[in-house]
PDB file of N, CA and C in Angstrom:
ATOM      1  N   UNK A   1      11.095 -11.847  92.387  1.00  0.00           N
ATOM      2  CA  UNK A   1      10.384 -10.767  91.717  1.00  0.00           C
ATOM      3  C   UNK A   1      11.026 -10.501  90.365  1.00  0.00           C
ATOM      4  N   UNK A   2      10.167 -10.203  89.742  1.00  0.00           N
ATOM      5  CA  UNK A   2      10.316  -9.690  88.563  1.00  0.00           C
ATOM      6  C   UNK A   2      10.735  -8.303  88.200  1.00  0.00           C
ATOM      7  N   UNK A   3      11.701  -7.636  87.099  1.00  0.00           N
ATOM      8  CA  UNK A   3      11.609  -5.994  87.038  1.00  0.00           C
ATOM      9  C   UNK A   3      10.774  -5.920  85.776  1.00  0.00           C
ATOM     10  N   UNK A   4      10.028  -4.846  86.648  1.00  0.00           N
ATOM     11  CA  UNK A   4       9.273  -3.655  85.801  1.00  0.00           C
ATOM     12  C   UNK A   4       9.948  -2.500  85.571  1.00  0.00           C
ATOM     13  N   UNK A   5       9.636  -1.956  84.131  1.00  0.00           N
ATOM     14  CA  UNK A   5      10.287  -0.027  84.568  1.00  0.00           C
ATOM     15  C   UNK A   5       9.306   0.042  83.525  1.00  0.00           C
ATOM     16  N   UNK A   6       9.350   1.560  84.661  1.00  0.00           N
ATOM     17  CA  UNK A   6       7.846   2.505  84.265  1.00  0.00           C
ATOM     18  C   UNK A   6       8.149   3.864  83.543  1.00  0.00           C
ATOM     19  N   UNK A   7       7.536   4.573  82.723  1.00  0.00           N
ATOM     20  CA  UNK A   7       7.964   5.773  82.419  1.00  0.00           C
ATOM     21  C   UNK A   7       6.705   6.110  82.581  1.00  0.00           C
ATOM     22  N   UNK A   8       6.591   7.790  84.186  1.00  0.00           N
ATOM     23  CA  UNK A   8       5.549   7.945  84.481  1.00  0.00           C
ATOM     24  C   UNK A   8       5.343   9.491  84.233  1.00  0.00           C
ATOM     25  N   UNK A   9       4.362   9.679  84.045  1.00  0.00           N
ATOM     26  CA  UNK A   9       3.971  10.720  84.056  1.00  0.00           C
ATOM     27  C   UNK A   9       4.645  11.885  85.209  1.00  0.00           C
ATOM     28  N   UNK A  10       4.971  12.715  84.943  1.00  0.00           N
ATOM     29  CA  UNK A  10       5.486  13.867  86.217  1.00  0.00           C
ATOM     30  C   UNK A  10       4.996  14.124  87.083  1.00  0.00           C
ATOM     31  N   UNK A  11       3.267  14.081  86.762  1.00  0.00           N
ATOM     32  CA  UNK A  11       2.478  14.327  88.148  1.00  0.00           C
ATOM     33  C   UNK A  11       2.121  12.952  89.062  1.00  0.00           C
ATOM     34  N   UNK A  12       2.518  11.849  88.155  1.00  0.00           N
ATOM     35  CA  UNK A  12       2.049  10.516  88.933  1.00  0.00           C
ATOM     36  C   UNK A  12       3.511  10.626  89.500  1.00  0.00           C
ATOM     37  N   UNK A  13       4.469  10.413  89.195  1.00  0.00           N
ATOM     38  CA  UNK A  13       5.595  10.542  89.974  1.00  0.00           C
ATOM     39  C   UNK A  13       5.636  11.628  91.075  1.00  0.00           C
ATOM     40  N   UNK A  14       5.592  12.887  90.799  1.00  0.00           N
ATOM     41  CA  UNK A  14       5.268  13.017  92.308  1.00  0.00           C
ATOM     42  C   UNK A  14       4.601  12.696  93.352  1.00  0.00           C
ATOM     43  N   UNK A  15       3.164  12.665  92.811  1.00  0.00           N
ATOM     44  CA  UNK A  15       2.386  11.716  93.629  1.00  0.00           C
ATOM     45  C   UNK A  15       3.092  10.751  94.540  1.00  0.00           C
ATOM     46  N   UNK A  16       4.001   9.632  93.937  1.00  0.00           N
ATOM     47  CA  UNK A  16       4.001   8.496  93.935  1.00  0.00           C
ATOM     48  C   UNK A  16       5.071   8.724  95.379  1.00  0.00           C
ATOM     49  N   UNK A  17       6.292   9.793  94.872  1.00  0.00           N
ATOM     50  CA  UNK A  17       7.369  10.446  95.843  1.00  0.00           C
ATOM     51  C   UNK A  17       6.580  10.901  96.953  1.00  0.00           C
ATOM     52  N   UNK A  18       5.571  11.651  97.178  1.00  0.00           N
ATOM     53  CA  UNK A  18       4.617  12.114  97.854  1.00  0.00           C
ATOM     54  C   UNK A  18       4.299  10.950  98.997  1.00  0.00           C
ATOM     55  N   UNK A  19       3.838  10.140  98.494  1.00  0.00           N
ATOM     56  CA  UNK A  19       2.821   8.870  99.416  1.00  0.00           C
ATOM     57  C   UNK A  19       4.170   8.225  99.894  1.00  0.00           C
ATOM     58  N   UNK A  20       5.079   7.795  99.029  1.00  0.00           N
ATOM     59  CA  UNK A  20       6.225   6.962  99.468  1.00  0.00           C
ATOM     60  C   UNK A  20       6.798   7.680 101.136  1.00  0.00           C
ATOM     61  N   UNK A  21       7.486   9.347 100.955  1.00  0.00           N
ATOM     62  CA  UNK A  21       7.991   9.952 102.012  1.00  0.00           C
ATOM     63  C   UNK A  21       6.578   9.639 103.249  1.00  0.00           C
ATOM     64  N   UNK A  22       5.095  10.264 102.711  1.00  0.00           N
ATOM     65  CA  UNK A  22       3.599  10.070 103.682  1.00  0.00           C
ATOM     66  C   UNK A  22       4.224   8.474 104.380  1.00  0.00           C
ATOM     67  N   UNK A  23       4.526   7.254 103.753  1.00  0.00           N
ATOM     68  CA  UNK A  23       4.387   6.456 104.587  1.00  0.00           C
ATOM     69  C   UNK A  23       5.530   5.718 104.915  1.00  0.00           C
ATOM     70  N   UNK A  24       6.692   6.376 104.689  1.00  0.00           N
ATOM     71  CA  UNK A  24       8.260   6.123 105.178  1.00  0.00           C
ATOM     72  C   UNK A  24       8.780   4.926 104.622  1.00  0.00           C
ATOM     73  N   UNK A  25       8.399   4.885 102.969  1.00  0.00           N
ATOM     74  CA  UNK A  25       9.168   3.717 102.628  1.00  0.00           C
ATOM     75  C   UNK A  25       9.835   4.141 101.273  1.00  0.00           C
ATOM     76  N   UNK A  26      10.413   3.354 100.597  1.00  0.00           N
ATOM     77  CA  UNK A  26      10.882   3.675  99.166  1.00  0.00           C
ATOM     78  C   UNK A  26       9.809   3.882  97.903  1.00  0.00           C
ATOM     79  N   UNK A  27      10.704   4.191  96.663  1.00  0.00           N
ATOM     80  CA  UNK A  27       9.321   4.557  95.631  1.00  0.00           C
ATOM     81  C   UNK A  27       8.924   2.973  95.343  1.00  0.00           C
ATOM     82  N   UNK A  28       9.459   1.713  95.492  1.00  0.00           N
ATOM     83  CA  UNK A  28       9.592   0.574  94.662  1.00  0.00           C
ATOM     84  C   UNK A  28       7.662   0.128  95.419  1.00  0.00           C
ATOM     85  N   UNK A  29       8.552  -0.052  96.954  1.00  0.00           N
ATOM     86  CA  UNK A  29       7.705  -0.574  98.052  1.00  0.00           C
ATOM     87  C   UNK A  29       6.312  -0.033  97.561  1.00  0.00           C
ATOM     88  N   UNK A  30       6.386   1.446  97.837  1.00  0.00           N
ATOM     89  CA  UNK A  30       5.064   2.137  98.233  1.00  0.00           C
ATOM     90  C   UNK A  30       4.271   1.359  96.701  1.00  0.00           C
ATOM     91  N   UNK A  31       5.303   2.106  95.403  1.00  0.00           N
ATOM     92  CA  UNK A  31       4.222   1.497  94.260  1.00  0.00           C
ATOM     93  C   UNK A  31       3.465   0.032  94.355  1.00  0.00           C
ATOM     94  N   UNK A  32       4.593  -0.985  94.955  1.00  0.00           N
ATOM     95  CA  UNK A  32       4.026  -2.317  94.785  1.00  0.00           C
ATOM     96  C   UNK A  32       2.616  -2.247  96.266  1.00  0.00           C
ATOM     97  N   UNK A  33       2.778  -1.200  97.025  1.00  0.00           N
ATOM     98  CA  UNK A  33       1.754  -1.922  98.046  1.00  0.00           C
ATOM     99  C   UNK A  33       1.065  -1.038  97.338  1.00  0.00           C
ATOM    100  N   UNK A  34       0.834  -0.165  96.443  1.00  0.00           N
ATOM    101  CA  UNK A  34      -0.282   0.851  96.390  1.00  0.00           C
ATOM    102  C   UNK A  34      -1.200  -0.513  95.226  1.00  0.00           C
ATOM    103  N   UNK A  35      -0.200  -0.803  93.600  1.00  0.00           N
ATOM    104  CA  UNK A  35      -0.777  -1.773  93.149  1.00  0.00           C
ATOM    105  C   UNK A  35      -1.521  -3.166  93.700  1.00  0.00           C
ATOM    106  N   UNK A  36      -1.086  -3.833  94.646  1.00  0.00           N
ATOM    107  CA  UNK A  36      -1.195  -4.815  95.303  1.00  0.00           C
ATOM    108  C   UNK A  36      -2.924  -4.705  95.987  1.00  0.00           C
ATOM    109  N   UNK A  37      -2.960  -2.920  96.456  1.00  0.00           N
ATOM    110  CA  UNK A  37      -3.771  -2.457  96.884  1.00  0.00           C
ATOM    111  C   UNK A  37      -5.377  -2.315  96.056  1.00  0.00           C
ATOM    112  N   UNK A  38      -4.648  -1.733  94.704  1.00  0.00           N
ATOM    113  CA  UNK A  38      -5.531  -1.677  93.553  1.00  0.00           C
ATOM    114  C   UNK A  38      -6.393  -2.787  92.727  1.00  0.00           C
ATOM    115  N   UNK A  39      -5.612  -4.079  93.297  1.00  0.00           N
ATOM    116  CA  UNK A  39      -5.640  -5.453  92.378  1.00  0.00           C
ATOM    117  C   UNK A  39      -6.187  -6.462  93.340  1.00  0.00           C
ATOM    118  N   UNK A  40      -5.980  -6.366  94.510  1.00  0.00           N
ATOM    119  CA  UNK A  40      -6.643  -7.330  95.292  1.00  0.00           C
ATOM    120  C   UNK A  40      -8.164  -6.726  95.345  1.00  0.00           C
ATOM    121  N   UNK A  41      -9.051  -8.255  95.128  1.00  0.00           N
ATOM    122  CA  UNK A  41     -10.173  -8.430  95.596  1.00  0.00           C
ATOM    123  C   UNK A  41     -10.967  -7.804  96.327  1.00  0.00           C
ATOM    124  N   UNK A  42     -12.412  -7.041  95.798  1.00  0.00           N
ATOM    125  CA  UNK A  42     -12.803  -6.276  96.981  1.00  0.00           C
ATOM    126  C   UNK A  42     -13.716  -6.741  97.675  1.00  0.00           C
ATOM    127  N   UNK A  43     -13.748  -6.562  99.207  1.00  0.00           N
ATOM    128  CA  UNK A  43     -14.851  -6.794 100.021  1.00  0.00           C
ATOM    129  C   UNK A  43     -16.120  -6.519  99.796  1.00  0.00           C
ATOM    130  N   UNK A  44     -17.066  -7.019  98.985  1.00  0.00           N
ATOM    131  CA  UNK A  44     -18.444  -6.741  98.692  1.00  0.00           C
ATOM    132  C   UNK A  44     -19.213  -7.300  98.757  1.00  0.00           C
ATOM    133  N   UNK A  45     -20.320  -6.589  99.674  1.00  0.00           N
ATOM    134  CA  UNK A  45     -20.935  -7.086 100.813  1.00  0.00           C
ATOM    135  C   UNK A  45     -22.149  -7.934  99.682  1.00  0.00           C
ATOM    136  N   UNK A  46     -22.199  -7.640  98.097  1.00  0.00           N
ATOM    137  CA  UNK A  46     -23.553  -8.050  97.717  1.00  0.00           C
ATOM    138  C   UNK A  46     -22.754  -9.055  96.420  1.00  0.00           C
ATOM    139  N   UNK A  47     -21.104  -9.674  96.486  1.00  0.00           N
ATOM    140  CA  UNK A  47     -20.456 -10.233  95.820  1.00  0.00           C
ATOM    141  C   UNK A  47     -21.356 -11.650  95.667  1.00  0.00           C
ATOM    142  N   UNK A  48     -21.548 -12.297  96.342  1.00  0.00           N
ATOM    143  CA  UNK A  48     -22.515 -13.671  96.435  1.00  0.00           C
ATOM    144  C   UNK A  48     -23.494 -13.654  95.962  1.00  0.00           C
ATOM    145  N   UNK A  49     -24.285 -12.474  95.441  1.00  0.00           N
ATOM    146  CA  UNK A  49     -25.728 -12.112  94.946  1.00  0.00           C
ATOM    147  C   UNK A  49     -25.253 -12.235  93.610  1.00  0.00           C
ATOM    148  N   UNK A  50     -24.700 -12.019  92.860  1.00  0.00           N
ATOM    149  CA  UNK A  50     -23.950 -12.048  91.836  1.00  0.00           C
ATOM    150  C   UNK A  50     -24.484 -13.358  91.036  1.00  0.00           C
ATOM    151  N   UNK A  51     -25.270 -13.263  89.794  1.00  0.00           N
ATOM    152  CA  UNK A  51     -25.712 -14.365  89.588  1.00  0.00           C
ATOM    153  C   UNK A  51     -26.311 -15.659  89.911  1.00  0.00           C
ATOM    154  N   UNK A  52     -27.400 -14.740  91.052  1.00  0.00           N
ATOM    155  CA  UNK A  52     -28.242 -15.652  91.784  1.00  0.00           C
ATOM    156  C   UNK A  52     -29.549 -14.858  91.676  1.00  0.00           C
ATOM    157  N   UNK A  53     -29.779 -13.354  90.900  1.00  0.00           N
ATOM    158  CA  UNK A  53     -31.204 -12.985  91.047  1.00  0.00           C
ATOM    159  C   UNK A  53     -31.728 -12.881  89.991  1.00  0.00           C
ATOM    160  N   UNK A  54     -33.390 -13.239  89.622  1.00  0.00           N
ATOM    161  CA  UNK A  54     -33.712 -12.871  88.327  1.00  0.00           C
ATOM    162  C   UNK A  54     -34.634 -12.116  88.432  1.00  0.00           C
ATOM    163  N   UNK A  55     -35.088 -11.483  86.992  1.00  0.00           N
ATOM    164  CA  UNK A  55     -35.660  -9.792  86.706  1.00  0.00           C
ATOM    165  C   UNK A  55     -36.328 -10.598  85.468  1.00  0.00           C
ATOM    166  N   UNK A  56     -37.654  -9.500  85.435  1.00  0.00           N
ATOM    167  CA  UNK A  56     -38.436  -9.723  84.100  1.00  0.00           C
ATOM    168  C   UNK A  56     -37.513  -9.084  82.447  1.00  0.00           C
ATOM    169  N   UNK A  57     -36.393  -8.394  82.819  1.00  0.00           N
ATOM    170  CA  UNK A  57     -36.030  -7.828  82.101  1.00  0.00           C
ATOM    171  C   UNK A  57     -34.588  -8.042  82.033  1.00  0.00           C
ATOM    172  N   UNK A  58     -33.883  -7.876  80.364  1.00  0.00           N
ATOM    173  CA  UNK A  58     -32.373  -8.585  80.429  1.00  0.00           C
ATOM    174  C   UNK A  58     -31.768  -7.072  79.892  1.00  0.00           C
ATOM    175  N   UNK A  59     -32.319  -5.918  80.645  1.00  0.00           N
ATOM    176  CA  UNK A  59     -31.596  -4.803  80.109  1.00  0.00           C
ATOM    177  C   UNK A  59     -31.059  -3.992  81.490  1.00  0.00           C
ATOM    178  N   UNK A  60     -31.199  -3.929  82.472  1.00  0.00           N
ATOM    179  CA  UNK A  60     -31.196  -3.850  83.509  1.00  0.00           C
ATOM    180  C   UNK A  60     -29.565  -2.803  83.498  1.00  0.00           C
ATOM    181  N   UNK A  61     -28.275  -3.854  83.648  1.00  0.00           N
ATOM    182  CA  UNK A  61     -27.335  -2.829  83.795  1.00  0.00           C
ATOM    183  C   UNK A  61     -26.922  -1.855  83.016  1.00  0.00           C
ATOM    184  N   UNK A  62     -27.741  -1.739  81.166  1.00  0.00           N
ATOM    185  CA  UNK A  62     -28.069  -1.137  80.010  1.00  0.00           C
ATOM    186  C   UNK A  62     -29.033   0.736  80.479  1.00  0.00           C
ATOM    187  N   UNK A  63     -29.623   0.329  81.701  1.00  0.00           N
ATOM    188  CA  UNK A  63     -31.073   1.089  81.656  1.00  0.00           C
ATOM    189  C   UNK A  63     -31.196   1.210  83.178  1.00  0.00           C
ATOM    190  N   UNK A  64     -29.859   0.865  83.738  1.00  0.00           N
ATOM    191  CA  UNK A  64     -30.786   0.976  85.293  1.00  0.00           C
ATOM    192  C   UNK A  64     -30.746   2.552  85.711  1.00  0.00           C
ATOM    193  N   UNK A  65     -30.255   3.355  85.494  1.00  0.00           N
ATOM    194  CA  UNK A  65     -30.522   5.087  85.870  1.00  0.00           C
ATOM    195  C   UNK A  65     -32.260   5.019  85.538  1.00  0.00           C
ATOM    196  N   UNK A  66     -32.712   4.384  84.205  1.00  0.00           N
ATOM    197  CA  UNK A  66     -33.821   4.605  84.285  1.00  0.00           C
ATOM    198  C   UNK A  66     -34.835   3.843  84.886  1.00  0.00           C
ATOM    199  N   UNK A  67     -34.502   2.802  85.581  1.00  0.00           N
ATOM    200  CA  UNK A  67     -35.348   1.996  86.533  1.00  0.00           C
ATOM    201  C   UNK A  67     -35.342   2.994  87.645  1.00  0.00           C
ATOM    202  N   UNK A  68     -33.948   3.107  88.394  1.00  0.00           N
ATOM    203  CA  UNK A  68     -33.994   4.085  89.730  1.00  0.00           C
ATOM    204  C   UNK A  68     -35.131   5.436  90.005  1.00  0.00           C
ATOM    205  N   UNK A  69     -34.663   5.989  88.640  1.00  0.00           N
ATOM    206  CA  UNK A  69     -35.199   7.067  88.259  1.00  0.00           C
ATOM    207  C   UNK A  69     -37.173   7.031  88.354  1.00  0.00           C
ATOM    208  N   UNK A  70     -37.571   5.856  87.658  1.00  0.00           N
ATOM    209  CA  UNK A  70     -39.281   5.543  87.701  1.00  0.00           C
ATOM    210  C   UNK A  70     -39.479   5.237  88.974  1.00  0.00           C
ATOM    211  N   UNK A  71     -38.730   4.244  89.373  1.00  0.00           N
ATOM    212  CA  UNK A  71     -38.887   4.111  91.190  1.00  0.00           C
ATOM    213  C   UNK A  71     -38.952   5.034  91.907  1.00  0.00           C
ATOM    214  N   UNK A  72     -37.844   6.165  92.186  1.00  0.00           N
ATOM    215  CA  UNK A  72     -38.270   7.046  92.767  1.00  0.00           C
ATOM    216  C   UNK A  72     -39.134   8.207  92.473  1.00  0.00           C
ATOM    217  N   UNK A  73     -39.386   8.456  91.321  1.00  0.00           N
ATOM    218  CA  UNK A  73     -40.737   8.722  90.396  1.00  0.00           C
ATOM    219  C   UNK A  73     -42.307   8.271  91.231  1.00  0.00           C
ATOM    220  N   UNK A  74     -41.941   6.705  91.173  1.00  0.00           N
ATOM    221  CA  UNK A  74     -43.384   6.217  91.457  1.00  0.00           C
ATOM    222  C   UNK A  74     -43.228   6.519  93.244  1.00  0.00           C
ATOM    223  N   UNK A  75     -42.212   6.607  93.977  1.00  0.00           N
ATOM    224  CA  UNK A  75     -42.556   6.752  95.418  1.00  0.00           C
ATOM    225  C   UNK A  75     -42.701   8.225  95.552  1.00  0.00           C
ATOM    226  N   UNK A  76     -42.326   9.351  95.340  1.00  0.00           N
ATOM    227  CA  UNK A  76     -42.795  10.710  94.989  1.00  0.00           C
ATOM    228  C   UNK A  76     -44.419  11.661  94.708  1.00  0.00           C
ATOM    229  N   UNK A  77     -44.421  10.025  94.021  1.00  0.00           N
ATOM    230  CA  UNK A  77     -46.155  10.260  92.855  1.00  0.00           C
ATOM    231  C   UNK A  77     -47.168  10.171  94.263  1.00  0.00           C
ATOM    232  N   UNK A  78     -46.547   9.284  94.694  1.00  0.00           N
ATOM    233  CA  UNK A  78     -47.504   8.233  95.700  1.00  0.00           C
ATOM    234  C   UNK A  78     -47.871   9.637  97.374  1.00  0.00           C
ATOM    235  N   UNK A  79     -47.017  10.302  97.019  1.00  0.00           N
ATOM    236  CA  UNK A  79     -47.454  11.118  98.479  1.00  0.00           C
ATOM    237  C   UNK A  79     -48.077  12.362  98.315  1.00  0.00           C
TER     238      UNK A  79
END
């Protein structure tokens, strides 16, 4: 391993003292499993969809509040 040193904020340091005593280990440990935690890969269930669907439109993650938004608009209208 490598050293890091951190200069943290007062409230992230307690925090950090906080979770370390919560799960009975040192400040080094807890930080590296909390990062480790933060940085590994997440389980997502729609990760494989990911550049496999196409749309009439290339604005989509630009505008999608306003797609959702007409959708549930148009199912609203409809009753």
């Amino acid at each position: 391993m490598k050293p890091l040193t951190l200069q943290l904020p007062e409230h992230i340091r307690r925090s950090l003292e906080a979770e370390a005593r919560r799960s009975n280990t040192n400040l080094e440990d807890c930080a590296i499993a909390l990062l480790e935690s933060m940085l590994a890969p997440q389980d997502d269930p729609l990760a494989n969809l990911i550049g496999t669907l196409t749309a009439d439109t290339d604005d989509i993650a630009d505008r999608h509040d306003n797609y959702l938004g007409d959708a549930i608009q148009g199912e609203f209208g409809r009753e």
